[in-house]
C-alpha atoms as a PDB file:
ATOM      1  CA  UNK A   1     -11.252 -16.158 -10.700  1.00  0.00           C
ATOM      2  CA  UNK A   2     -14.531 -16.136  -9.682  1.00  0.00           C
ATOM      3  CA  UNK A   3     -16.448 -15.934  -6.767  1.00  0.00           C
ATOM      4  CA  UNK A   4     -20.427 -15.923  -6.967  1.00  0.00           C
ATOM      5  CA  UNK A   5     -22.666 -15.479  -4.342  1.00  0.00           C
ATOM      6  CA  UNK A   6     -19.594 -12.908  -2.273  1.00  0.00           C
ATOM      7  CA  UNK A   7     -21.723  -9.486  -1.311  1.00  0.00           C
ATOM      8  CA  UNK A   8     -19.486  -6.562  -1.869  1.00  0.00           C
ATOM      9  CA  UNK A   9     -18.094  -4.623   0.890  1.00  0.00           C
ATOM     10  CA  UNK A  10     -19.546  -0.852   2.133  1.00  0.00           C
ATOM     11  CA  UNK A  11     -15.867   0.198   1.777  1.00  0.00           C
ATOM     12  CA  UNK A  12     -12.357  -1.306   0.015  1.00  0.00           C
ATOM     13  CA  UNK A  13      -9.463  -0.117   1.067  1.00  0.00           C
ATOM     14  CA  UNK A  14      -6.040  -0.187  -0.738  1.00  0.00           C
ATOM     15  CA  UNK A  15      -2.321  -0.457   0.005  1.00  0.00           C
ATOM     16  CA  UNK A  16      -0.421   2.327  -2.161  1.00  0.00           C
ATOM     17  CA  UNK A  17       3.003   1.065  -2.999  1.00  0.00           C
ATOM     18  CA  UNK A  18       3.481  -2.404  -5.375  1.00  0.00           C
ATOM     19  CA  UNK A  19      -0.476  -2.506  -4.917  1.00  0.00           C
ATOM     20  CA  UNK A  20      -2.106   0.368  -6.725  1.00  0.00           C
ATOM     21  CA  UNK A  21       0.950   2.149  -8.235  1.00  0.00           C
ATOM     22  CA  UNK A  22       4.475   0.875  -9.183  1.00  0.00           C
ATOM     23  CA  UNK A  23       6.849   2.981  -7.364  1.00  0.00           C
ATOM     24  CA  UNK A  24       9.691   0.661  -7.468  1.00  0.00           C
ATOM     25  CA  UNK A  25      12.145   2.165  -9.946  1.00  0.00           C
ATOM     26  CA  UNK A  26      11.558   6.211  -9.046  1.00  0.00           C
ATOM     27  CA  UNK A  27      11.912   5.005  -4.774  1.00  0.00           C
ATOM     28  CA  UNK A  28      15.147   3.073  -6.450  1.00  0.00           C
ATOM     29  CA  UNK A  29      16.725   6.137  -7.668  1.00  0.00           C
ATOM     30  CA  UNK A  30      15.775   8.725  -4.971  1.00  0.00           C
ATOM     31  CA  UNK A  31      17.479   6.461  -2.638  1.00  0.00           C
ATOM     32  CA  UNK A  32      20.142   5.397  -4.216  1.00  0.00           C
ATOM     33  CA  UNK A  33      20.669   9.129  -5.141  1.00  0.00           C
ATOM     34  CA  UNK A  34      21.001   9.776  -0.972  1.00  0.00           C
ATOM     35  CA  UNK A  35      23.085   6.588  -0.645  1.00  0.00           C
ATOM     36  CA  UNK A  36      25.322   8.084  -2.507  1.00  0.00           C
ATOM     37  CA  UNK A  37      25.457  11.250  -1.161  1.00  0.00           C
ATOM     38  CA  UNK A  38      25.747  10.011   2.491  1.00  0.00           C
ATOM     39  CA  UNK A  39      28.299   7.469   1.541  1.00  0.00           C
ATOM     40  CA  UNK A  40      26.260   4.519   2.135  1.00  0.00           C
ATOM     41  CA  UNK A  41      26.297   1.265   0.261  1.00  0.00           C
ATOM     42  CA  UNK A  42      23.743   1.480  -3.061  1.00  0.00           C
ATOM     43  CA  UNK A  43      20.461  -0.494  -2.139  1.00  0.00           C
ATOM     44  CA  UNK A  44      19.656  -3.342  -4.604  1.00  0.00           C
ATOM     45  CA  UNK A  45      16.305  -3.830  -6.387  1.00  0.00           C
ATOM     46  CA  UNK A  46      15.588  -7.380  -4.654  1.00  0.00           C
ATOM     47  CA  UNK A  47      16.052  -5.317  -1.008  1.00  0.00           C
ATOM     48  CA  UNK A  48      13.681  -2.695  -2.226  1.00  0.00           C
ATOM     49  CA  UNK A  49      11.101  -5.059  -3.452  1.00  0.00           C
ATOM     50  CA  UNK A  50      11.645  -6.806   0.453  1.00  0.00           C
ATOM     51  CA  UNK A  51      11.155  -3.803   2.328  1.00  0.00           C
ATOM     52  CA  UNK A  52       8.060  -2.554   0.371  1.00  0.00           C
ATOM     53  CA  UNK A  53       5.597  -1.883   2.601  1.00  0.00           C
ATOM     54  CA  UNK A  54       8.092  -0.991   5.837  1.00  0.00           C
ATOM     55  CA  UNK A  55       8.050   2.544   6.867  1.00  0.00           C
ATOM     56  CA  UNK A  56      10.874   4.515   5.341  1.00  0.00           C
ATOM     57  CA  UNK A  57      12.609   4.295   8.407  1.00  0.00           C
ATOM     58  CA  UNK A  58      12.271   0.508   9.105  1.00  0.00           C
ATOM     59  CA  UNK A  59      13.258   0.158   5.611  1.00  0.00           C
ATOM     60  CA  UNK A  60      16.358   2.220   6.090  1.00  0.00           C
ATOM     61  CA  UNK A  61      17.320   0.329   9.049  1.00  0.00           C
ATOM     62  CA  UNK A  62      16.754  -2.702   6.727  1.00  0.00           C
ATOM     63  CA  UNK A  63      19.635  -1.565   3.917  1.00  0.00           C
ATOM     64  CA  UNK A  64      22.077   0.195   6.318  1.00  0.00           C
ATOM     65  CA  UNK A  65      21.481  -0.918   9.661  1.00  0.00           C
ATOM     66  CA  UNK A  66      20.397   2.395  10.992  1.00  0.00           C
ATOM     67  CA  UNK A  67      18.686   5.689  10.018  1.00  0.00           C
ATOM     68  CA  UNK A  68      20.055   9.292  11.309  1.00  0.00           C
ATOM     69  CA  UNK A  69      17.116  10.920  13.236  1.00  0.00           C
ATOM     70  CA  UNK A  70      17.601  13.997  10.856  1.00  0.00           C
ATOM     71  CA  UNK A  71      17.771  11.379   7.616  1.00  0.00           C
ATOM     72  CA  UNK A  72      14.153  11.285   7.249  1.00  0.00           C
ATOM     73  CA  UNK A  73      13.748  15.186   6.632  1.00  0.00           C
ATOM     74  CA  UNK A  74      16.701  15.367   4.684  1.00  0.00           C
ATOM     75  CA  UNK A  75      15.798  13.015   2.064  1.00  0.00           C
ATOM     76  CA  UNK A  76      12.466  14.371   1.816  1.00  0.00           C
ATOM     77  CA  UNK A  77      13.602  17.471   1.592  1.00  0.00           C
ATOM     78  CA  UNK A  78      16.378  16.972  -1.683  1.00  0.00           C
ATOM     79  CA  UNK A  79      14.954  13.775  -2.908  1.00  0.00           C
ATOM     80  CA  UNK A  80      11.196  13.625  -2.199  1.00  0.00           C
ATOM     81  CA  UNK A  81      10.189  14.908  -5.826  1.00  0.00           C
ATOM     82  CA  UNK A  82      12.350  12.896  -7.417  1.00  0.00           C
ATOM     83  CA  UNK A  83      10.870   9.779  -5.864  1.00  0.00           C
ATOM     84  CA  UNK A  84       7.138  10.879  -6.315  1.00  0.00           C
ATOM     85  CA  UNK A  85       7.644  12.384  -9.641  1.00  0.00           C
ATOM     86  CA  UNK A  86       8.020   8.407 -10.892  1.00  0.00           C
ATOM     87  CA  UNK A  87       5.094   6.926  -9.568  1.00  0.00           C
ATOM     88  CA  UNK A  88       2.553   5.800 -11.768  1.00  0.00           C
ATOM     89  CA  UNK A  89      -0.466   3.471 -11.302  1.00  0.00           C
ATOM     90  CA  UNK A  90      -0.588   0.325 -12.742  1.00  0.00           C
ATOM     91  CA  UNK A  91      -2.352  -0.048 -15.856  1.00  0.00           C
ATOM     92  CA  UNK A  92      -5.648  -1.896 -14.058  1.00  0.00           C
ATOM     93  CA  UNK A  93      -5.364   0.598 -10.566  1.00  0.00           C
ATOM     94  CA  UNK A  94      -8.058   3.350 -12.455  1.00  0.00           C
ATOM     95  CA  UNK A  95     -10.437   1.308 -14.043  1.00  0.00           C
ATOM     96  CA  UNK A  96     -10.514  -1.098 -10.834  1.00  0.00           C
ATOM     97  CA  UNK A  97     -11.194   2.197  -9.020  1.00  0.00           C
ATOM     98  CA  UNK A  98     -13.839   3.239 -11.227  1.00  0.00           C
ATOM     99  CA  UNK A  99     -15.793  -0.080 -10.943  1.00  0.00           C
ATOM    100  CA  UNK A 100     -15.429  -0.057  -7.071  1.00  0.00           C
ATOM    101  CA  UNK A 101     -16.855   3.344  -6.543  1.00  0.00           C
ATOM    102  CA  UNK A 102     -18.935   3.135  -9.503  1.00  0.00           C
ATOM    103  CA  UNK A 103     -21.086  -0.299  -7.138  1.00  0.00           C
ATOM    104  CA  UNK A 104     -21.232   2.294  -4.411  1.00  0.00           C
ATOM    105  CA  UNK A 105     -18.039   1.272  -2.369  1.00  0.00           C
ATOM    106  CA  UNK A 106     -16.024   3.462   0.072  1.00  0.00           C
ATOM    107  CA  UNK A 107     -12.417   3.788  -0.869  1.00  0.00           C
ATOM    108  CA  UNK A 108      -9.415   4.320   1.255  1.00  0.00           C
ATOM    109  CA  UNK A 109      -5.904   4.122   0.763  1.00  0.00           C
ATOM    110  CA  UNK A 110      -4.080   2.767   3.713  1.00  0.00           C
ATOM    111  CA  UNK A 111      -0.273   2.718   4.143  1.00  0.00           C
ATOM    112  CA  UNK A 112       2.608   3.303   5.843  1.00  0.00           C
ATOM    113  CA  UNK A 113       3.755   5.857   3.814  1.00  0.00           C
ATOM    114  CA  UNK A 114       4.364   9.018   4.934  1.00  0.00           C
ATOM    115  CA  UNK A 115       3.124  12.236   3.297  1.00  0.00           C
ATOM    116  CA  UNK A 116       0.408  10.013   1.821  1.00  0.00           C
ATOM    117  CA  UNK A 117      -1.843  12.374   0.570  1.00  0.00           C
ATOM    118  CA  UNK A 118       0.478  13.650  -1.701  1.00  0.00           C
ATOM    119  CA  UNK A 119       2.216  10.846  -3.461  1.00  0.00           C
ATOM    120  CA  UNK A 120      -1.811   9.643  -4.477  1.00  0.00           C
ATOM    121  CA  UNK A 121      -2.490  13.029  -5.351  1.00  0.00           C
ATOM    122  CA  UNK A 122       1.149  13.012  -7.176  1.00  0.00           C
ATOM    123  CA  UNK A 123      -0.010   9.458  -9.080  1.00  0.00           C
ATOM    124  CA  UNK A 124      -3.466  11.008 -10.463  1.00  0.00           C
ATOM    125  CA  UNK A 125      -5.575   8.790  -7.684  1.00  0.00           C
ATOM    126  CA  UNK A 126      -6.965  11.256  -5.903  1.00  0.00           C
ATOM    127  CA  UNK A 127     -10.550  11.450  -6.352  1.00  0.00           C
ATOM    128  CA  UNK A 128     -10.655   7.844  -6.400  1.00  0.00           C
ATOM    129  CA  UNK A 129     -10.674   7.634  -2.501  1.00  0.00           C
ATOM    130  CA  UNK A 130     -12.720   8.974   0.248  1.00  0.00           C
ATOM    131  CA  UNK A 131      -9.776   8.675   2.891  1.00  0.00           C
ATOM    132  CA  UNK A 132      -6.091   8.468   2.493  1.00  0.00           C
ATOM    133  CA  UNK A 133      -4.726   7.278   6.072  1.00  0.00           C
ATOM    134  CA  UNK A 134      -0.238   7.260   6.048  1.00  0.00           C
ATOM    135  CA  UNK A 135       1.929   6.959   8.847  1.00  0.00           C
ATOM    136  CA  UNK A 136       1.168   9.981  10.046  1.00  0.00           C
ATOM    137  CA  UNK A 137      -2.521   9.105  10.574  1.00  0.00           C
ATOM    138  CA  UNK A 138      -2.219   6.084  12.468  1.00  0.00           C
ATOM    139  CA  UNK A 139       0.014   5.328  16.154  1.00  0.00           C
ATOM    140  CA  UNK A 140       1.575   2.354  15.088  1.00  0.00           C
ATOM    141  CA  UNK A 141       1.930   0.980  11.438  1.00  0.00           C
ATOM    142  CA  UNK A 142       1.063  -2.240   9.553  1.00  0.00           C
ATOM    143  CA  UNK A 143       1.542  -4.965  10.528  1.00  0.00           C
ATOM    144  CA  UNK A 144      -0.762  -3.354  13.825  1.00  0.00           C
ATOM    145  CA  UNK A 145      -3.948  -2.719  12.799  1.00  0.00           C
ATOM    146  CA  UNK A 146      -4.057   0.824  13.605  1.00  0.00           C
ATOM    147  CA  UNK A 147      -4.049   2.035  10.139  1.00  0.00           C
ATOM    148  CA  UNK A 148      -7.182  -0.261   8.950  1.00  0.00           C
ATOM    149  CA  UNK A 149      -9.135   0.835  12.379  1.00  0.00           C
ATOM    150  CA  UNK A 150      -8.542   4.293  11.109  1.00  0.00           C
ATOM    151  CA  UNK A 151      -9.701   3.932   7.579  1.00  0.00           C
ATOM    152  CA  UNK A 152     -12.845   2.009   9.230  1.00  0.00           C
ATOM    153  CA  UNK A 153     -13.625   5.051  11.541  1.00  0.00           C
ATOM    154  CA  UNK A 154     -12.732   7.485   8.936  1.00  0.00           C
ATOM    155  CA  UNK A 155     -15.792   5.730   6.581  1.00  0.00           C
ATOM    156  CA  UNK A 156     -17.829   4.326   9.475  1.00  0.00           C
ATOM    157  CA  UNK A 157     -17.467   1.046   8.191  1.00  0.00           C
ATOM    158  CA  UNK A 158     -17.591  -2.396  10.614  1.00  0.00           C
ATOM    159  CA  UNK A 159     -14.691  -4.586  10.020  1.00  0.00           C
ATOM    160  CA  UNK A 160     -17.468  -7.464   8.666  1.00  0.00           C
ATOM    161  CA  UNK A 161     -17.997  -4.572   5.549  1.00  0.00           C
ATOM    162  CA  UNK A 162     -14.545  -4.110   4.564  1.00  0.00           C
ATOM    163  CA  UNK A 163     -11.901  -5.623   3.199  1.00  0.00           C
ATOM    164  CA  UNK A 164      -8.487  -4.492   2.382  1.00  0.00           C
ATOM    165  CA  UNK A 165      -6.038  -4.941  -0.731  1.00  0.00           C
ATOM    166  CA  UNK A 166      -2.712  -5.069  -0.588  1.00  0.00           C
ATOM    167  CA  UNK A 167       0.303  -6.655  -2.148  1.00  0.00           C
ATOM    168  CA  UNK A 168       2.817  -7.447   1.075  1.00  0.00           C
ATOM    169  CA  UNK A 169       2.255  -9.800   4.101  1.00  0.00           C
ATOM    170  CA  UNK A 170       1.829  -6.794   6.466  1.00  0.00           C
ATOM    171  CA  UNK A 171      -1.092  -5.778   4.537  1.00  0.00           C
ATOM    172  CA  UNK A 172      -2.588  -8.878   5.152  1.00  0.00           C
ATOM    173  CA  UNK A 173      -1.705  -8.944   8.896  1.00  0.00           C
ATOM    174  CA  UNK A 174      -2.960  -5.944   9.500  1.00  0.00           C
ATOM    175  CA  UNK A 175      -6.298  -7.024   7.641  1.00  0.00           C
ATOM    176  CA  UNK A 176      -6.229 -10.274   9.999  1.00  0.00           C
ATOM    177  CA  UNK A 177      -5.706  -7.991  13.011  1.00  0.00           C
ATOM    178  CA  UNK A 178      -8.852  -5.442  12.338  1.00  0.00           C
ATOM    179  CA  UNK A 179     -10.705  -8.421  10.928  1.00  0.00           C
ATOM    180  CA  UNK A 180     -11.137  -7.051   7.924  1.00  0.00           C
ATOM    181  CA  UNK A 181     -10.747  -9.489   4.976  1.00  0.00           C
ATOM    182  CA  UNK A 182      -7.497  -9.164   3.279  1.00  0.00           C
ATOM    183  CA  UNK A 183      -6.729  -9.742  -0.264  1.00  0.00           C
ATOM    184  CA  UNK A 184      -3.473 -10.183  -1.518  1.00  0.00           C
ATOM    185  CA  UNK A 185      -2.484  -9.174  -4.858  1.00  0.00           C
ATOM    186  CA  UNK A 186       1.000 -10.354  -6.178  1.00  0.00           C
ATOM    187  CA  UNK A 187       2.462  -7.731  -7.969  1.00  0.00           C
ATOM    188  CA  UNK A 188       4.915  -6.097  -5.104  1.00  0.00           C
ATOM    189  CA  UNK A 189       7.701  -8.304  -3.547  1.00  0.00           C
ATOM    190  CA  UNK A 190       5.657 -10.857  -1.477  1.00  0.00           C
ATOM    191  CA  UNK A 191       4.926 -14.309  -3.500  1.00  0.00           C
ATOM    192  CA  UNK A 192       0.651 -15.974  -3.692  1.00  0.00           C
ATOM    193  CA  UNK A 193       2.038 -18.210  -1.360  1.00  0.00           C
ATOM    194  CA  UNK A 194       3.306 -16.212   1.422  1.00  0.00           C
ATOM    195  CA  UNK A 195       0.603 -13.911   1.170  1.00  0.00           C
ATOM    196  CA  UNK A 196      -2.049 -16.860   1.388  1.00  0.00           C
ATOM    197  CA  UNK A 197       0.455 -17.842   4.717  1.00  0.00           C
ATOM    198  CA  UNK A 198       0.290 -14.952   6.103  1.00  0.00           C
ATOM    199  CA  UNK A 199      -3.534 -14.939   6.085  1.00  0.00           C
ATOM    200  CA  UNK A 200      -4.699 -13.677   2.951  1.00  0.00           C
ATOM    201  CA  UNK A 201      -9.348 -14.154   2.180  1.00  0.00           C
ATOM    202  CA  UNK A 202      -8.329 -14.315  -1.198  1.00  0.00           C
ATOM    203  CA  UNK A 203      -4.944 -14.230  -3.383  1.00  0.00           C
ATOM    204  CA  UNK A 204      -4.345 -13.212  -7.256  1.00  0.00           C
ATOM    205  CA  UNK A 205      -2.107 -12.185  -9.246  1.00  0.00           C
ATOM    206  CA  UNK A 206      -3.343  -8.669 -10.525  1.00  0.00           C
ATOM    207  CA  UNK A 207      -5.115  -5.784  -8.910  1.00  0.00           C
ATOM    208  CA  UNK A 208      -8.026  -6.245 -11.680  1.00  0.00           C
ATOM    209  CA  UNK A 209      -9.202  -9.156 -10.164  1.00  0.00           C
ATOM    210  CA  UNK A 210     -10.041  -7.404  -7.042  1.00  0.00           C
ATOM    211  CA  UNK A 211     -13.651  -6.261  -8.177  1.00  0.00           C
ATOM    212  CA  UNK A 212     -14.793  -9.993  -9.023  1.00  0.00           C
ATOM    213  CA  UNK A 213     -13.593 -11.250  -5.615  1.00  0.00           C
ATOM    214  CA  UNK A 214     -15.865  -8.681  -3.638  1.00  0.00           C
ATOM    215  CA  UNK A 215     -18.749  -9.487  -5.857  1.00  0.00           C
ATOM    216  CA  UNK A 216     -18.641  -6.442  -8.544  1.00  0.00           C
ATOM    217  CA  UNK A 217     -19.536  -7.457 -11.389  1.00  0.00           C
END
């Protein structure tokens, strides 16, 4: 896919989960692991994969219909290791991250993760990324722009010098709503299509496409 003549962005920034490392299977177990525990019904692969992206609590709410205020610490607390001890990047997520910062581009992760810092530290991504902005960083999450604004004013970017990756449609909305170009990469639960629907610059199918689109060559 190739796009000549695109300038590259002052800064990228990057959903975590499904977009620079697969998480699926080790978020899978940990949860499934608390299901079990608290008696709740076990959480199939396809609802995982449709919740990506949600905060852990919308995503809760999602499988069981609620989430126990005291839930949230609880989990983290038993099953947090387990879940972050089986994320790994995807193959292309270094080398894309090398090319990126190697043209001079800010990097930021941006998610609604919470505890951020820690599961891209836990993946081996950390020095790939000037900011790392979570739930915890931002008032509201994606789909609200919030989180982009804050990786923006975190790297003093304008929103016509960034763009942002990510693999679910509230990625892209929230690109839309900082107006930020978003490009959506395919690999998390959220098809080419509904990604391009939901607003997406650019769609492909892997994250090492991402440095041709913004003009790295």
């Amino acid at each position: 896919m190739t796009h000549s003549g695109t300038a590259k962005p002052a800064a990228a920034f990057f959903d975590f989960d499904m977009t620079l490392a697969d998480s699926a299977e080790s978020v899978l177990a940990a949860i499934n692991l608390f299901a079990s525990e608290m008696g709740l019904r076990a959480v199939a692969a396809k609802d995982l994969m449709a919740a990506i992206g949600l905060t852990l609590e919308e995503s809760w709410v999602s499988y069981w219909g609620r989430c126990e205020p005291w839930w949230l610490e609880y989990y983290r607390g038993r099953y947090g290791d387990r879940e972050l001890s089986g994320i790994r990047p995807f193959p292309d997520a270094i080398p894309v991250l090398e090319r990126v910062r190697g043209a001079g581009v800010k990097t930021a992760v941006v998610t609604n993760r919470d505890k951020a810092r820690e599961a891209v530290e836990r993946a081996g991504l950390g020095a790939f990324f000037d900011a790392v902005v979570g739930a915890e960083e931002a008032e509201r999450p994606k789909p609200a722009p919030d989180p982009v604004l804050k990786a923006m004013e975190l790297l003093g970017v304008a929103a016509d010098a960034a763009v942002f990756v990510g693999d679910s449609h509230l990625d892209i909305q929230a690109a839309v709503a900082a107006g930020v170009k978003g490009i959506g990469v395919s690999t998390g639960g959220t098809s080419a299509s509904e990604l391009a629907e939901a607003g997406a610059w650019k769609v492909c199918g892997r994250l090492g496409e991402v440095p041709e689109i913004i003009g790295i060559v």
